[in-house]
Protein backbone atom coordinates (compact mmCIF):
# COMPACT_ATOMS: atom_id res chain seq x y z
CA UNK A 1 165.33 93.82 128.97
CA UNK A 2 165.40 90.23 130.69
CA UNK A 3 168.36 88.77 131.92
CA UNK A 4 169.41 85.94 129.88
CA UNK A 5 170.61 83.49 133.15
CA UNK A 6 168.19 82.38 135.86
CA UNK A 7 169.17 81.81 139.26
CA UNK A 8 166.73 78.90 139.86
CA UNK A 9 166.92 78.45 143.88
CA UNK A 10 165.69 75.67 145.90
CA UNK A 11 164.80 77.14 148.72
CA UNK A 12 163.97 74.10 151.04
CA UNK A 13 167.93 72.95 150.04
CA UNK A 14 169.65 76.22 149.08
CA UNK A 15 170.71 74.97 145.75
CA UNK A 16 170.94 77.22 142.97
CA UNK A 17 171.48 76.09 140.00
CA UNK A 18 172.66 79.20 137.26
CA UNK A 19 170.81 78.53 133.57
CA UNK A 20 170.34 80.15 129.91
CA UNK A 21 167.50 81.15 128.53
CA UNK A 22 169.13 79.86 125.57
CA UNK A 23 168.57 76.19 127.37
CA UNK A 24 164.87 76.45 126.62
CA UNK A 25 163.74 76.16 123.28
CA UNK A 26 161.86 78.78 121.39
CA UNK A 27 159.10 76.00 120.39
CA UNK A 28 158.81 74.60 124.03
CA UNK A 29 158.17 78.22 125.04
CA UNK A 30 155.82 78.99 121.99
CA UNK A 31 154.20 75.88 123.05
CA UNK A 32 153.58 77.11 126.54
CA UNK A 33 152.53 80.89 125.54
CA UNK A 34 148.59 79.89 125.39
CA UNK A 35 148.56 77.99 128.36
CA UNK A 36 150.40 81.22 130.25
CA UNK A 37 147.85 83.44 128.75
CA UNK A 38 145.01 80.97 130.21
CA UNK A 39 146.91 81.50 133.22
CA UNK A 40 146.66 77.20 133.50
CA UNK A 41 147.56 74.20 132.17
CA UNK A 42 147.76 70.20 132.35
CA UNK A 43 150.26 67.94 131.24
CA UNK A 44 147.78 65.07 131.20
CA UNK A 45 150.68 62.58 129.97
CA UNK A 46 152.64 63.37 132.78
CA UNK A 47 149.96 63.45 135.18
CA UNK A 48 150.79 67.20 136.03
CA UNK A 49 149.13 71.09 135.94
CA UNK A 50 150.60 74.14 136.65
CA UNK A 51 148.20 77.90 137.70
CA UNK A 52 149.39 81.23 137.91
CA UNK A 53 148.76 83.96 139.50
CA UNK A 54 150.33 87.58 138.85
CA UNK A 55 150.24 90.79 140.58
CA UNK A 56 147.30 92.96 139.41
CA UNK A 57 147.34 96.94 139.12
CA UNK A 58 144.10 99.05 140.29
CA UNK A 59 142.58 98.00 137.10
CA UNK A 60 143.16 94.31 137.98
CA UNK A 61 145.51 93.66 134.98
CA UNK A 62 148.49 91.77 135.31
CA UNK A 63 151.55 93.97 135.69
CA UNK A 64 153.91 92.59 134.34
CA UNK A 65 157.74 91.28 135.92
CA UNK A 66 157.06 88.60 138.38
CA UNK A 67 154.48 86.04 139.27
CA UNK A 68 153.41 82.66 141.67
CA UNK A 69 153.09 79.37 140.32
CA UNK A 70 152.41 76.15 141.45
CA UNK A 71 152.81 72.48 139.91
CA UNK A 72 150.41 69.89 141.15
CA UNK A 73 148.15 67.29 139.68
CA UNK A 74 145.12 69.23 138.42
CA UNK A 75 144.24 72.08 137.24
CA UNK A 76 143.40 74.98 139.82
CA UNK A 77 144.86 76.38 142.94
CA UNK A 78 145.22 73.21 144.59
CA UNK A 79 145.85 72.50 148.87
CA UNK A 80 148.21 69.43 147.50
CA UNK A 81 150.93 70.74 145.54
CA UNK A 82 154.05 69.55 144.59
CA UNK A 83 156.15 72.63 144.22
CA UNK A 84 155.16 76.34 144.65
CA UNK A 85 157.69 78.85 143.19
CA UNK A 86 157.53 82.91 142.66
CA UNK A 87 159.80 84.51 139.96
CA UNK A 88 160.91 87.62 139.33
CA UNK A 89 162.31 89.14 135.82
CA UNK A 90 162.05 92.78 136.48
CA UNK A 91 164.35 94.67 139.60
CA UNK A 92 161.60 97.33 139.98
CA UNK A 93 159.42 93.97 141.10
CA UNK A 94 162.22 91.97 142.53
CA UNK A 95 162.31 93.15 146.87
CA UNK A 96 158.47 92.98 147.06
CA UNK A 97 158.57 89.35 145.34
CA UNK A 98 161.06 88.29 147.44
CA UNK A 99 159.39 89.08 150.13
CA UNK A 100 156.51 87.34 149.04
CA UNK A 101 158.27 84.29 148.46
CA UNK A 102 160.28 84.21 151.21
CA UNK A 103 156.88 84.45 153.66
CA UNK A 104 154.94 81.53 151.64
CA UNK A 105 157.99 79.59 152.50
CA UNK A 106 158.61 80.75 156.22
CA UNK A 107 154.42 80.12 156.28
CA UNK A 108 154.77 76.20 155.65
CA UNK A 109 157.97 75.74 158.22
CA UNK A 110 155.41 73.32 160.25
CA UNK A 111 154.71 71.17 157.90
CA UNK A 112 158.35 70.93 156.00
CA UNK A 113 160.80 70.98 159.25
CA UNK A 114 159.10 67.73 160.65
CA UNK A 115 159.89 66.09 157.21
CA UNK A 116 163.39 67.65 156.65
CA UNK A 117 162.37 69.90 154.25
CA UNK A 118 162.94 73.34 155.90
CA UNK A 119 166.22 75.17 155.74
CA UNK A 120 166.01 79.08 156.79
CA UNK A 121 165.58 81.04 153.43
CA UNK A 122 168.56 83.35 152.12
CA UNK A 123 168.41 87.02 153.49
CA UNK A 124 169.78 88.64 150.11
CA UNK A 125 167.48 88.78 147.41
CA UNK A 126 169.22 86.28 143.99
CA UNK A 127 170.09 88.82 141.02
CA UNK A 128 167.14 89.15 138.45
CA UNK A 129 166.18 87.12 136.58
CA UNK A 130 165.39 84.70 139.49
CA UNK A 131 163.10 82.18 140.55
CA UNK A 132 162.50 80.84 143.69
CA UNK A 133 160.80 76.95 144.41
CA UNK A 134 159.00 75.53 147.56
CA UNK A 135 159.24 71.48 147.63
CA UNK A 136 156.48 70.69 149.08
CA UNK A 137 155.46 67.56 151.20
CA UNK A 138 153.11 66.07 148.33
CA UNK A 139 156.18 65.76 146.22
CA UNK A 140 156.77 62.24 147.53
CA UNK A 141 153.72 60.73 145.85
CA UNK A 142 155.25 61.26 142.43
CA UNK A 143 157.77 58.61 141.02
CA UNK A 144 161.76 59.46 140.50
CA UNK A 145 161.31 60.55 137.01
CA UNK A 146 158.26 62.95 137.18
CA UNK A 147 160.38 64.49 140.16
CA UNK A 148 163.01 65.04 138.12
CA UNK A 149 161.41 66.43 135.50
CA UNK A 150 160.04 69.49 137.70
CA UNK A 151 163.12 71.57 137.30
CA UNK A 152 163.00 71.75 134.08
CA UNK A 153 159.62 72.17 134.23
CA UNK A 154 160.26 75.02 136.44
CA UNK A 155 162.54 76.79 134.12
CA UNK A 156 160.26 76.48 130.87
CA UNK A 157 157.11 77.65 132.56
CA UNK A 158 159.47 80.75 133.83
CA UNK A 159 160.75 81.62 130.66
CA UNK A 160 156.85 81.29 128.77
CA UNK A 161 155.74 83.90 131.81
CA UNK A 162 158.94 86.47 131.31
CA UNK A 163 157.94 86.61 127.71
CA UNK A 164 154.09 85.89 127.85
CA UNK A 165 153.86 88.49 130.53
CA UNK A 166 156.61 90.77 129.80
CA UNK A 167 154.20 92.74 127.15
């Protein structure tokens, strides 16, 4: 069973901002399912992609309860991205995740201290469901109201993996 409220945490600011699944509707999700499944997708009106990538099992299949995403502008694994985030919806997944997020974070302290976005990551792992989001330098090419958008972006693309994944 997924939690119903994420603990969405900046981890560059140490916001976190507490929000429903119920927050997300069930067509915006239904409308993100296939792109989950192709494990990609571009928002071509708002001049943004998203890729994930999940843990695999021996087999290489997905396993499901956590994953690494990242929201830049194209499609594929790209070296300019404008957030990177890892979330978690299952507490047999959640300590190894964390730990994953918390050293792609500690990994880009170079680059984000010099431009005030580095703040030392929290020690305790958030309650699950919970996802965790890397602003990234590249962020300042988009305008005010694309960066806005992101968190919400964030959430839906979250919710679409906990349920496209969860199976």
């Amino acid at each position: 069973m997924i939690g119903t409220v994420l603990h969405h945490l900046t981890l560059n600011t140490g916001h976190v901002a507490r929000t429903a699944r119920a927050e997300v509707g069930q067509e915006t999700i239904d409308l993100l399912l296939p792109l989950i499944d192709a494990q990609n997708g571009t928002f071509v009106d708002l001049g943004l992609a998203f890729d994930v990538m999940c843990p695999l099992d021996n087999g290489g299949r997905p396993v499901p309860g956590a994953a690494f995403f990242q929201i830049a502008p194209t499609a594929g694994l790209s070296k300019q991205p404008y957030v990177m985030c890892v979330g978690c919806w299952k507490q047999s997944m959640s300590e190894e995740a964390w730990e994953q997020a918390v050293t792609m974070y500690c990994s880009q302290r170079a680059v984000l201290e010099p431009i005030s976005l580095w703040r030392r990551p929290p020690t305790k792992t958030p309650p699950v469901p919970w996802l965790a989001v890397m602003l990234m330098p590249y962020l300042i090419a988009l305008d005010p109201e694309r960066i806005g958008m992101l968190g919400d972006m964030e959430r839906c693309l979250f919710w679409a993996l906990a349920e496209g994944l969860n199976s």
